[in-house]
Protein backbone atom coordinates (compact mmCIF):
# COMPACT_ATOMS: atom_id res chain seq x y z
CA UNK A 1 -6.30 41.57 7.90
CA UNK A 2 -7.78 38.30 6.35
CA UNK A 3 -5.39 35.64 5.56
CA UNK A 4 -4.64 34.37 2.15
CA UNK A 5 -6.01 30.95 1.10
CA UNK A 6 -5.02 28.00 -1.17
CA UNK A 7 -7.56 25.76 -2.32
CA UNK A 8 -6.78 22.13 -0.71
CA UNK A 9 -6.30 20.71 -4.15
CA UNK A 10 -3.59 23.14 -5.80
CA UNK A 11 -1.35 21.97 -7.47
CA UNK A 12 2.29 22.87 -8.71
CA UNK A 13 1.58 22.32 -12.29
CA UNK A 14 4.84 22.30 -15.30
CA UNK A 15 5.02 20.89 -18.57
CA UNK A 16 3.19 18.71 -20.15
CA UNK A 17 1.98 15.71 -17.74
CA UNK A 18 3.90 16.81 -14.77
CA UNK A 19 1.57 17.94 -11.59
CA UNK A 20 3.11 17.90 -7.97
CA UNK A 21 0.45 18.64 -5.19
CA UNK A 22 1.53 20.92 -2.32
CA UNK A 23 1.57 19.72 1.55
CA UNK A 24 -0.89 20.60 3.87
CA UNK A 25 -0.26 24.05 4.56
CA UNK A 26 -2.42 26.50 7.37
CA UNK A 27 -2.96 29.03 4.45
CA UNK A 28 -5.56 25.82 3.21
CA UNK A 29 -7.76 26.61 6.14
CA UNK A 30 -10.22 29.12 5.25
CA UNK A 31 -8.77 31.03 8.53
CA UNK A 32 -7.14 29.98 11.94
CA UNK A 33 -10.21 31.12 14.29
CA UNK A 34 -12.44 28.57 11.63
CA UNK A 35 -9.73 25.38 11.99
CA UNK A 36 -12.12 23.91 14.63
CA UNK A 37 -14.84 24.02 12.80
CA UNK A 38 -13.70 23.39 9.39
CA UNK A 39 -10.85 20.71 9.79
CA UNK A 40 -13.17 17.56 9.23
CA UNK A 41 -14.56 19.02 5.77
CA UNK A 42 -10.67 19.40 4.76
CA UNK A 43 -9.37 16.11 5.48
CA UNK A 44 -10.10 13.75 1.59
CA UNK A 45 -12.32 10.47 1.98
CA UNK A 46 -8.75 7.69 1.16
CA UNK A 47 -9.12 4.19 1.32
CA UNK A 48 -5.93 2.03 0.23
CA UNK A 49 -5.72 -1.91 0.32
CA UNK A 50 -2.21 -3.25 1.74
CA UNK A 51 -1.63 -6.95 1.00
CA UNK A 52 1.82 -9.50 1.71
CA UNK A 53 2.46 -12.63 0.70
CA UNK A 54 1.64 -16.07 1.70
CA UNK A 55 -0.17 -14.82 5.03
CA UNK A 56 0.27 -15.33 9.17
CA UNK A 57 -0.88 -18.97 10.84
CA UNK A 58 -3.74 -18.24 13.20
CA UNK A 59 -2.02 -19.74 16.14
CA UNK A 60 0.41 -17.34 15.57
CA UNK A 61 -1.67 -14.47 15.81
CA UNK A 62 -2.76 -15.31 18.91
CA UNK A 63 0.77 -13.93 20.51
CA UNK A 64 -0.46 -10.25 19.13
CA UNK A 65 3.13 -8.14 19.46
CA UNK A 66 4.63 -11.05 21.73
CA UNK A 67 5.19 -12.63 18.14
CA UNK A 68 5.58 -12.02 14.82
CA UNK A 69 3.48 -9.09 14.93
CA UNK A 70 5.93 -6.89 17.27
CA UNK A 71 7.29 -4.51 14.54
CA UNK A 72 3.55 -3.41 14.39
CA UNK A 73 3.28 -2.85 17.78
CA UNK A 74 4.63 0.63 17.69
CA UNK A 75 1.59 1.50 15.57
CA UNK A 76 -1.16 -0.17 17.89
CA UNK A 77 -2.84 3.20 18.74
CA UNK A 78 -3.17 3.73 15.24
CA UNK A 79 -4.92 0.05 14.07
CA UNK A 80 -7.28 -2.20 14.83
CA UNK A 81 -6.27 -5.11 14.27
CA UNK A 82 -8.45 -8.09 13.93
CA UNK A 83 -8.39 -11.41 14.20
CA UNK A 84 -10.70 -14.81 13.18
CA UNK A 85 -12.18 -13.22 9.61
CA UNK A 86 -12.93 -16.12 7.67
CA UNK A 87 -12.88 -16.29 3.85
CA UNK A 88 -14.38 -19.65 3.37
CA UNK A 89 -16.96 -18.43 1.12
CA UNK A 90 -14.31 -17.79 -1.44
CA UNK A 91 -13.35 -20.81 -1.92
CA UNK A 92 -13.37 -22.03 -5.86
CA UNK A 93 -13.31 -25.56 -6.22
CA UNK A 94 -10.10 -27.03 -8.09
CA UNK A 95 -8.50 -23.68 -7.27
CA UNK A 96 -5.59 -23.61 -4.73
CA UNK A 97 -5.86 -21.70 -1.87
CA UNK A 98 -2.91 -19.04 -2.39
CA UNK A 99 -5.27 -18.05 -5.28
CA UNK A 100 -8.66 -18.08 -3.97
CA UNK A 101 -7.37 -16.25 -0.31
CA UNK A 102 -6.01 -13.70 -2.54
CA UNK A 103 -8.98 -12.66 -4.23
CA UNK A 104 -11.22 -12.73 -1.31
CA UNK A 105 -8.75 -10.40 0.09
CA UNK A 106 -10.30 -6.90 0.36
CA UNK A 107 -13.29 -8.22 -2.21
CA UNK A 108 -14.39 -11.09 0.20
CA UNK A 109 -15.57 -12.73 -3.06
CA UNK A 110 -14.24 -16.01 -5.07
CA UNK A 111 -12.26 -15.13 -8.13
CA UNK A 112 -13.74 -14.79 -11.25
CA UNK A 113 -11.35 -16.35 -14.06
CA UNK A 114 -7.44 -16.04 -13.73
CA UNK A 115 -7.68 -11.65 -14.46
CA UNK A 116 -10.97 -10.79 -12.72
CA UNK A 117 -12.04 -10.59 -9.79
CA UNK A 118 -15.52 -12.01 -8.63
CA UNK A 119 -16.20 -8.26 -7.46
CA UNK A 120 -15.37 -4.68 -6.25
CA UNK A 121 -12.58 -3.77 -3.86
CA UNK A 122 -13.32 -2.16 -1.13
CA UNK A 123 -11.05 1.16 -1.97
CA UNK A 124 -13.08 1.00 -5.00
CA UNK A 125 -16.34 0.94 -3.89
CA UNK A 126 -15.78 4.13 -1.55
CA UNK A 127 -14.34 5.53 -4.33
CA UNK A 128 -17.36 5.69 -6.55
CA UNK A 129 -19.44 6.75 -3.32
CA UNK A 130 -17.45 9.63 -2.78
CA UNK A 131 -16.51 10.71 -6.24
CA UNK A 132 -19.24 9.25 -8.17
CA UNK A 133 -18.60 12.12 -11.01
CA UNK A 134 -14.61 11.19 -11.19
CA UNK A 135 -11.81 12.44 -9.09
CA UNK A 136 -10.89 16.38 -8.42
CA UNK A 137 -8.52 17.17 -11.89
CA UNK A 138 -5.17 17.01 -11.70
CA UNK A 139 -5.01 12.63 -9.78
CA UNK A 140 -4.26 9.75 -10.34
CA UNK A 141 -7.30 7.96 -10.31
CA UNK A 142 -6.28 4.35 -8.87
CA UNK A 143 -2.11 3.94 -7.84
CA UNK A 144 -1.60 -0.28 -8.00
CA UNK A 145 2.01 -0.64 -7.12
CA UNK A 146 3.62 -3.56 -5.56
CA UNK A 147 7.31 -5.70 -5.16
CA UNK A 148 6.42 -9.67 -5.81
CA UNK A 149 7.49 -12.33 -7.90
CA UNK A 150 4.78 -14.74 -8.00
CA UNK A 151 3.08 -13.74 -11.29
CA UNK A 152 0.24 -16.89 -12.59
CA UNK A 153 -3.28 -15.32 -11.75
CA UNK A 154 -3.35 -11.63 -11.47
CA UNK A 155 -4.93 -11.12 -8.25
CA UNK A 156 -2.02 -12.91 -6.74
CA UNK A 157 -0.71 -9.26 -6.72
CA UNK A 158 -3.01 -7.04 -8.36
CA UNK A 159 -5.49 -5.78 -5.00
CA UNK A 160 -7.79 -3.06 -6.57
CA UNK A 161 -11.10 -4.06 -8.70
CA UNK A 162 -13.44 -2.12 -10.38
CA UNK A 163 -17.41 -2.51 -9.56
CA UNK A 164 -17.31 -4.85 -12.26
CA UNK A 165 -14.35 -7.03 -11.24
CA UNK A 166 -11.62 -5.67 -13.73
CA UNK A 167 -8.48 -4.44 -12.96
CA UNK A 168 -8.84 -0.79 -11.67
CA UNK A 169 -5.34 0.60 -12.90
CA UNK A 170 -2.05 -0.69 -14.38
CA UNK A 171 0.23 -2.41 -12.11
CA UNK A 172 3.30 -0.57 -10.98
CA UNK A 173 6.18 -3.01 -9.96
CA UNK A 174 8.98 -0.67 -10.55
CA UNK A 175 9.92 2.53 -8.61
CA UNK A 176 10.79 5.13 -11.24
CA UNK A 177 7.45 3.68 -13.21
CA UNK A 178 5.44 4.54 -9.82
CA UNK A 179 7.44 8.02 -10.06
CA UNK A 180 6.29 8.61 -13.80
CA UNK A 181 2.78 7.66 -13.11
CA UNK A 182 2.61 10.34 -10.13
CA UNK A 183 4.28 12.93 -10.91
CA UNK A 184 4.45 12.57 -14.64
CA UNK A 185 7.19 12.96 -17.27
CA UNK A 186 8.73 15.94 -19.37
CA UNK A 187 7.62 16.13 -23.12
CA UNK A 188 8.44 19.22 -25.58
CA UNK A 189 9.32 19.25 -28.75
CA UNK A 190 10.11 16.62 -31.06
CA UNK A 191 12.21 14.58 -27.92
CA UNK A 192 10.06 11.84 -26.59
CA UNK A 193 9.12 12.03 -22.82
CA UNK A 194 11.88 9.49 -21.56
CA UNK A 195 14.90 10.97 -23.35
CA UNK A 196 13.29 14.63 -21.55
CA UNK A 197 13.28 12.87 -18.36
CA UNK A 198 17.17 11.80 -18.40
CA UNK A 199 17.45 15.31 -19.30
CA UNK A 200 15.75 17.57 -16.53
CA UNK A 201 14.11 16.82 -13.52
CA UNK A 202 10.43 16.77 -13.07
CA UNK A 203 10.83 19.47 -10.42
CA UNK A 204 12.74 22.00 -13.37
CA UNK A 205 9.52 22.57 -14.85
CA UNK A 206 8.00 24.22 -11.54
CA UNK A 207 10.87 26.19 -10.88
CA UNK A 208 8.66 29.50 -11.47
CA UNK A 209 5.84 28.68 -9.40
CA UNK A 210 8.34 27.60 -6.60
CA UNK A 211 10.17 30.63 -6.72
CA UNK A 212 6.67 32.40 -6.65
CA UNK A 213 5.61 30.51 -3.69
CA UNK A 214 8.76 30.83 -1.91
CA UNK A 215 9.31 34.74 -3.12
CA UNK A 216 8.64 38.13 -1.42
CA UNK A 217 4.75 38.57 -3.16
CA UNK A 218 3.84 34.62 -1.56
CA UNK A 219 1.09 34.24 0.11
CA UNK A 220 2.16 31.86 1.94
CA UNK A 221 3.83 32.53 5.85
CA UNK A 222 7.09 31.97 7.00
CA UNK A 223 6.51 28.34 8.11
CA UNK A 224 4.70 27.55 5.10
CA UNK A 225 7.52 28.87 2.45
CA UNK A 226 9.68 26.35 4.61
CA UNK A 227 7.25 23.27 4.24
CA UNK A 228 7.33 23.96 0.36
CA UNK A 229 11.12 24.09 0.19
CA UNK A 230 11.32 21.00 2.23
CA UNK A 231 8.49 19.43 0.41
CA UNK A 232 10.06 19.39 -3.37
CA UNK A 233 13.52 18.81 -1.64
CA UNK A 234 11.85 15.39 -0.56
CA UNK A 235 10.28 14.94 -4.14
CA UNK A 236 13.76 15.29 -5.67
CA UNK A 237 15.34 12.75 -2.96
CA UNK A 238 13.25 9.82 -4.24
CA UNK A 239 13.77 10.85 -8.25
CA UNK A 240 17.24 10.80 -7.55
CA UNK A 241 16.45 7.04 -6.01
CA UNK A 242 14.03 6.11 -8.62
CA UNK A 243 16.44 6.87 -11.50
CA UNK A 244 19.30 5.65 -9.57
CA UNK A 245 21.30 9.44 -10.62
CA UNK A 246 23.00 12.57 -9.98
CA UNK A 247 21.58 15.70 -10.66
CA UNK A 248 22.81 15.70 -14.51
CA UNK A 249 24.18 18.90 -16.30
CA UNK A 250 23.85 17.45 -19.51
CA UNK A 251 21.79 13.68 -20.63
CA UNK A 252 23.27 11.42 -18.18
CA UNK A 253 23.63 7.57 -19.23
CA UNK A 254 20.11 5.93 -19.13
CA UNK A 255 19.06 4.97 -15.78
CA UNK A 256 19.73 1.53 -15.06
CA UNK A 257 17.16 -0.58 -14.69
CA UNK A 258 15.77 -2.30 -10.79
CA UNK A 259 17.99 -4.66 -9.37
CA UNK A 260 16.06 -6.97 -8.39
CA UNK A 261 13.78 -9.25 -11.66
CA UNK A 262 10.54 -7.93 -13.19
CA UNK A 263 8.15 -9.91 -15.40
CA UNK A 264 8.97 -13.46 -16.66
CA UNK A 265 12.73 -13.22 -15.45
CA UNK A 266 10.29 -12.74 -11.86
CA UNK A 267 8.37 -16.03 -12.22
CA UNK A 268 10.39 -18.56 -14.19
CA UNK A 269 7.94 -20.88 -14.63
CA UNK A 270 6.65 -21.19 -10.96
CA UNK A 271 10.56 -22.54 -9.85
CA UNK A 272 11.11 -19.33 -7.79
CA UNK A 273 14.27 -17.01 -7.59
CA UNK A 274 17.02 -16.31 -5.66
CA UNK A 275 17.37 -12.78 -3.88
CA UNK A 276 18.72 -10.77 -1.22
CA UNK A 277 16.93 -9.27 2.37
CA UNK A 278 19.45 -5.88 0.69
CA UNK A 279 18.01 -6.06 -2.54
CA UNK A 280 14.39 -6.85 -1.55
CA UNK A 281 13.96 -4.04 0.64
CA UNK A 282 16.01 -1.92 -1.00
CA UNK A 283 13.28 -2.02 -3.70
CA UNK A 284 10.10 -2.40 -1.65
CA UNK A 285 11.52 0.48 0.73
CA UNK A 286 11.97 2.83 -2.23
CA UNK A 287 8.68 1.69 -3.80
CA UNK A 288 6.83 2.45 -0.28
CA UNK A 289 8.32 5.38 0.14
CA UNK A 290 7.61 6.93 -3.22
CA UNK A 291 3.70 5.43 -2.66
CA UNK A 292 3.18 7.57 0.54
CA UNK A 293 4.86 10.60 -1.16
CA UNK A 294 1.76 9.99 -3.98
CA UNK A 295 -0.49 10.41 -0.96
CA UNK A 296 1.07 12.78 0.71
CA UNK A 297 1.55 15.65 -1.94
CA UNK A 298 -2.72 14.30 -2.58
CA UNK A 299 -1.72 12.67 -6.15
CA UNK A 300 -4.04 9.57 -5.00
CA UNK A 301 -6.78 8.49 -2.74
CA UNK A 302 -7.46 5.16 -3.40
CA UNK A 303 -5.39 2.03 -4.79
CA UNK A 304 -3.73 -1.06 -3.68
CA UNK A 305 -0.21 -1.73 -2.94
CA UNK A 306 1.39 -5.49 -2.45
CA UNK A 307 4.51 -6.39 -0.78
CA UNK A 308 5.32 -10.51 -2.34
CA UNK A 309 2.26 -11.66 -3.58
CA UNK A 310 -0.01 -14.77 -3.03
CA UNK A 311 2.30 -18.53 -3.36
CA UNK A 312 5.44 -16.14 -3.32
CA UNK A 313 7.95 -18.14 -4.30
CA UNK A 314 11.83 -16.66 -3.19
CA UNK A 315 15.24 -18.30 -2.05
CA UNK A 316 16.05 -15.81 0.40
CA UNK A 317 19.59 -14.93 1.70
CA UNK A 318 20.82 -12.39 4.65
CA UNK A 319 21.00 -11.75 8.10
CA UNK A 320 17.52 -10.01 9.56
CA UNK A 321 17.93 -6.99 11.45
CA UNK A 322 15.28 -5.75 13.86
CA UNK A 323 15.55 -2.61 15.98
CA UNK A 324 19.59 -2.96 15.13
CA UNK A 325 19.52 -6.62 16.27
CA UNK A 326 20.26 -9.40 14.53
CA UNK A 327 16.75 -12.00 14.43
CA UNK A 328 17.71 -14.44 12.33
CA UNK A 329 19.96 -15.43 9.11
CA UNK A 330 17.58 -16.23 5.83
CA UNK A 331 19.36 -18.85 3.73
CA UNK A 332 15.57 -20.85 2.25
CA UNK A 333 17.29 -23.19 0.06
CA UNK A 334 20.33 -24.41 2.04
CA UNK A 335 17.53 -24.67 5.51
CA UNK A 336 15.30 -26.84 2.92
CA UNK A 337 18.56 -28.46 1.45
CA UNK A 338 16.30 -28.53 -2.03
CA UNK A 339 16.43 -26.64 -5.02
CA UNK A 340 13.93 -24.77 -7.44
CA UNK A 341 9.98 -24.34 -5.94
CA UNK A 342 10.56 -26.87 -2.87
CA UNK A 343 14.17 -24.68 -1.74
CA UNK A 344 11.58 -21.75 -1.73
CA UNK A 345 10.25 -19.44 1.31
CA UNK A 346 7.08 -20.35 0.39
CA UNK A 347 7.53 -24.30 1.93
CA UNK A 348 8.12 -22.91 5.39
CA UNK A 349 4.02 -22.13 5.54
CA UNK A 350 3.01 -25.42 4.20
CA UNK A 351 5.15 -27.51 6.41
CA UNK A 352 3.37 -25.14 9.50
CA UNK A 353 2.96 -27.12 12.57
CA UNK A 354 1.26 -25.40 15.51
CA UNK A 355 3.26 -27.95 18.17
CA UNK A 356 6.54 -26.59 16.77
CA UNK A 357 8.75 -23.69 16.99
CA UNK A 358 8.13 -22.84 13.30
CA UNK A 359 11.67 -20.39 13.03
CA UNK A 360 12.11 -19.82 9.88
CA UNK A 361 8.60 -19.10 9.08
CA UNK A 362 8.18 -16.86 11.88
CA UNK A 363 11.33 -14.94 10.78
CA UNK A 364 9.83 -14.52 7.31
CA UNK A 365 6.54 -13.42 8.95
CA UNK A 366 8.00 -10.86 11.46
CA UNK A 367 10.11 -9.20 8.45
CA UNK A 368 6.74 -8.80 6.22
CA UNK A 369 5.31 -7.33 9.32
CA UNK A 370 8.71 -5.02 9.56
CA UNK A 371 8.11 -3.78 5.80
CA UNK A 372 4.54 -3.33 6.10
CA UNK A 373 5.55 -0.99 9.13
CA UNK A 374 7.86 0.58 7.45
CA UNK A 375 5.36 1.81 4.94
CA UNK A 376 2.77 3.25 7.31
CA UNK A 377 4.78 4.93 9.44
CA UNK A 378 5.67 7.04 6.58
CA UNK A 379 2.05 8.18 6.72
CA UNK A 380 2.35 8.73 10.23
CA UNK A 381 5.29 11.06 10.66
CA UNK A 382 4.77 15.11 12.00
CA UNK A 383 4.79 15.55 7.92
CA UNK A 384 1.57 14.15 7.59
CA UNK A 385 -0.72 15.67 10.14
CA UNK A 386 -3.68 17.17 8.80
CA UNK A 387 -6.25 20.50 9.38
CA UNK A 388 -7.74 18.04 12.00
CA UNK A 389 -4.55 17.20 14.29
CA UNK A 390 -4.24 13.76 12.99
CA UNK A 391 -1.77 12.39 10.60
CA UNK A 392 -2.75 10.74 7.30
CA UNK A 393 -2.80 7.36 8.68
CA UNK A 394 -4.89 8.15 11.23
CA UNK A 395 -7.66 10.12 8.82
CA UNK A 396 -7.21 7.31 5.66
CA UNK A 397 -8.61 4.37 5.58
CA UNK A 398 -5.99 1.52 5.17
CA UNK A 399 -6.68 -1.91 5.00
CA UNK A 400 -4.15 -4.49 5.79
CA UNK A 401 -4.60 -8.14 4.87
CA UNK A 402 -3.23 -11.19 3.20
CA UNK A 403 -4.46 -15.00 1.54
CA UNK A 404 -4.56 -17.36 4.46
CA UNK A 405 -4.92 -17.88 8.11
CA UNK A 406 -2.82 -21.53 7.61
CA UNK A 407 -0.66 -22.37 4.93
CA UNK A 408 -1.63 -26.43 5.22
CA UNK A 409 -3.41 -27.12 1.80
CA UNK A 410 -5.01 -30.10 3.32
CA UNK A 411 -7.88 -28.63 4.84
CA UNK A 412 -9.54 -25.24 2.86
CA UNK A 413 -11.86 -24.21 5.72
CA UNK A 414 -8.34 -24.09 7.48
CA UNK A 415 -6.76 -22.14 5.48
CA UNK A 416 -9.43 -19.69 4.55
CA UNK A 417 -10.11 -18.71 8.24
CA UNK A 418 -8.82 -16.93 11.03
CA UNK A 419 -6.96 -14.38 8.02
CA UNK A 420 -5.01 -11.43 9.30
CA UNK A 421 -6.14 -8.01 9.18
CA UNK A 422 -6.15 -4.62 10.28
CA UNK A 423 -7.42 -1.23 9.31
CA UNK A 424 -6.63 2.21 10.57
CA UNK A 425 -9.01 4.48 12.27
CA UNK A 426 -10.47 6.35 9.07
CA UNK A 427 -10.52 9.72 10.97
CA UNK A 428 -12.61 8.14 13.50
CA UNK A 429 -14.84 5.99 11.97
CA UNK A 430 -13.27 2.59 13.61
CA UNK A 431 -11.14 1.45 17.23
CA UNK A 432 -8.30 1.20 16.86
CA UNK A 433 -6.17 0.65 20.03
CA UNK A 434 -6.59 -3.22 20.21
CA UNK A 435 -6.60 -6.84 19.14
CA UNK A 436 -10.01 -8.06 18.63
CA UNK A 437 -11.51 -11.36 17.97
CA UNK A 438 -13.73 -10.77 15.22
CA UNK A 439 -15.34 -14.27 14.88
CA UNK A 440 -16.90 -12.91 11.43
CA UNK A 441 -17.01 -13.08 7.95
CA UNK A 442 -15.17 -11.28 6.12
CA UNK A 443 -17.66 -9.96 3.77
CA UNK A 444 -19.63 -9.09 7.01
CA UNK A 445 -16.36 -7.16 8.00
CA UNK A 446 -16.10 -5.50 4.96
CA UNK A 447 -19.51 -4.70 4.52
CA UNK A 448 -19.70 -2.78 7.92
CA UNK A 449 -16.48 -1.33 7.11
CA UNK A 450 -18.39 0.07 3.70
CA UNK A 451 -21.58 1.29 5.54
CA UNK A 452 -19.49 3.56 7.90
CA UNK A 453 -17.80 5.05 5.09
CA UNK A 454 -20.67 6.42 3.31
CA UNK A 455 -20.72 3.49 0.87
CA UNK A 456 -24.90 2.38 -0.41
CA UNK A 457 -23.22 -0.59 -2.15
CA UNK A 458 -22.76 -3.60 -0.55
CA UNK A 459 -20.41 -7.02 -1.44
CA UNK A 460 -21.70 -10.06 -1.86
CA UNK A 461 -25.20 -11.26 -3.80
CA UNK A 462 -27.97 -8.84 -2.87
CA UNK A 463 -30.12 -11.18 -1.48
CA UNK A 464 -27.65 -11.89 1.36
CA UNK A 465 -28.67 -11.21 4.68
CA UNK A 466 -26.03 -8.88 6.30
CA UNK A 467 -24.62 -9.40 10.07
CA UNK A 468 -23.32 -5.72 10.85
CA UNK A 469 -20.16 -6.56 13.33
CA UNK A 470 -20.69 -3.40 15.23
CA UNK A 471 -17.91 -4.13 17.56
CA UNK A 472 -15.29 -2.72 15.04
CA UNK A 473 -16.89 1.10 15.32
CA UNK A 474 -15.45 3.33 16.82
């Protein structure tokens, strides 16, 4: 008897705006016996940039997971991570380095005015290879979500550009907005979408279809009625977290709003704030969480997320917990004994000095490196494995990188080299496995990186001659 099948794409659809893609499920293979050979056309073209704050010293980096990069070291099989990119070629006269290391990062080009960037990102321009005509009904387009609090310049925390150097989508900075913008919001009637929201849960409006899915005439298996049930179980755990709520019987109170400061309150004129490890990665985890969910359920292929943006400036307070030990105890302004901008995290990189132990700036560093784990290991849990074995990190492409590879200001070619990053394997496409001394530049990087993923278009002027750095194939 032939099995039943589910298009890759379908989608739990309810009212108005509200779509909520299944899980990978085995009735989305065309049949078992076929898996083998159909597995690679089933697994989506992604490519996501991941950028945090204020960057990693080279001399650092040369520790690998002896240093500040351990929390990533239970991911190694999974990246490639690569040292000695430079940026130099970004470099904008007049223009601090925080700024111009940020918009070279995953565009390899200069910025282009304080809301543009001088080019493309790379998620972008595999984008428009791959879906040239738009993307499969039912996305989001572009997901830009981040936590930061450095706002001046908007590629300071905005990481996705359009082939001509505009914004590619809103930025998301709050959870339950992230929520909204995947999964959509209830509207009926004359009540306007929010005060429908307070009222019902996304997941009421695809109570039928669930029931359908889950019901005696399913054509879905055993296993796969179970992933479903789990699957909108999970999508209700992080609406509960993004509206901060109980599951309502009538229209609770109106969800309070983040903890933690958005928009001018986030930036008061450059001086920095005062927060919490609790409160900052309370946020960020709840924000990363509710991204991989986006790709998970196949809301989004392509977009940016940032975790403290470019010149983040933060007075941070609380003990640091690794692996249930405690690392270190953050207390910026009291260690700096200075208020405002100078009592901020941010002095720790410019005061970097390669013939010293560098503590508090390696703490800061190995926590980034903790949160930035934290988010791809939720794409790399037995809930994301794919027709082809391999979980979603492992088939995406995900591009990890930052502003600078020194935070000295008194020497650009400095701080424009030797900047962090590290991809995942892009079902196949690149090693991953290892450190590697790239000695390149980053266009040259990202250019490669392009060409193997099916991109024509290229960074960088067209009358450029382009070194292919081969070594990072797989």
């Amino acid at each position: 008897m032939s099995q039943p099948t589910l298009n890759r794409r379908t989608l739990l659809k309810g009212l108005g705006s509200v779509a909520i893609g299944l899980p990978f499920l085995e009735e989305m293979l065309a049949t078992s016996a076929a898996a083998a050979t159909t597995s690679a056309n089933q697994i989506p073209v992604r490519a996501f940039n991941v950028f945090f704050g204020l960057g990693i010293p080279a001399p650092l980096q040369e520790e690998g997971f002896e240093g500040v990069l351990e929390p990533l070291e239970k991911l190694s099989d999974k990246l490639l991570i690569m040292r000695q990119v430079d940026h130099v070629r970004a470099d904008e006269s007049g223009i601090n380095a925080h700024f111009d290391g940020a918009s070279a990062a995953f565009t390899a080009e200069p910025p282009n005015g304080e809301a543009k960037s001088g080019g493309p990102s790379i998620d972008q321009v595999i984008r428009h290879a791959h879906y040239a005509d738009g993307m499969p009904a039912g996305m989001v387009p572009t997901l830009v979500a981040g936590t930061f609090f450095r706002r001046s310049r908007v590629s300071r925390y905005v990481h996705s550009y359009n082939l001509d150097g505009t914004v590619a989508a809103t930025m998301q900075e709050r959870p339950r907005d992230v929520f909204e913008r995947v999964f959509g919001s209830l509207s009926q009637g004359d009540e306007d979408a929010r005060t429908r929201q307070l009222k019902r849960s996304v997941l009421d409006s695809v109570m039928d279809q669930y029931h359908f899915y889950t019901g005696a005439h399913s054509p879905l298996g055993s296993a796969s009625k179970g992933r479903i049930k789990d699957h909108l179980d999970r999508i209700r755990e992080f609406e509960l977290r993004a509206y901060e709520m109980e599951r309502p019987e009538g229209a609770p109170d109106i969800p309070p709003k983040s903890a933690i400061a958005h928009g001018g309150a986030a930036d008061p004129g450059g001086e920095g704030i005062d927060i919490t490890l609790e409160a900052l990665t309370k946020e960020w985890r709840l924000m990363a969480d509710l991204y991989a969910l986006a790709i998970q359920t196949d809301r989004v292929r392509f977009g940016s997320l940032t975790f403290l943006a470019a010149g983040e400036r933060i007075r941070l307070t609380g003990d640091y917990l690794y692996e249930g030990e405690k690392r270190f105890t953050f207390d910026d302004a009291r260690q700096h004994n200075a208020s405002g901008s100078a009592g901020c995290s941010h002095e720790w990189w410019h005061r970097f000095n390669p013939k010293k132990d560098n503590a508090q700036l390696r703490a800061h560093a190995h926590m980034k490196m903790r949160e930035i784990a934290y988010f791809l290991e939720r794409l790399s849990d037995k809930d994301t494995v794919e027709a082809n074995g391999k979980t979603i990190l492992e088939n995406a492409l995900i591009t990890i990188s930052t502003e600078s590879g020194d935070g000295r200001h008194n020497d650009v070619k400095r701080e424009l080299s030797g900047v962090f990053h590290a991809i995942s394997g892009a079902n196949g496409r690149f090693k991953t496995g290892q450190i590697m001394n790239v000695g390149a530049e980053g266009i040259d990087v990202y250019n490669t990186m392009l060409t193997s993923m099916g991109a024509k278009q290229v960074l960088g002027p067209g009358n450029r001659d382009s070194v292919a750095v081969d070594g990072i194939r797989a």
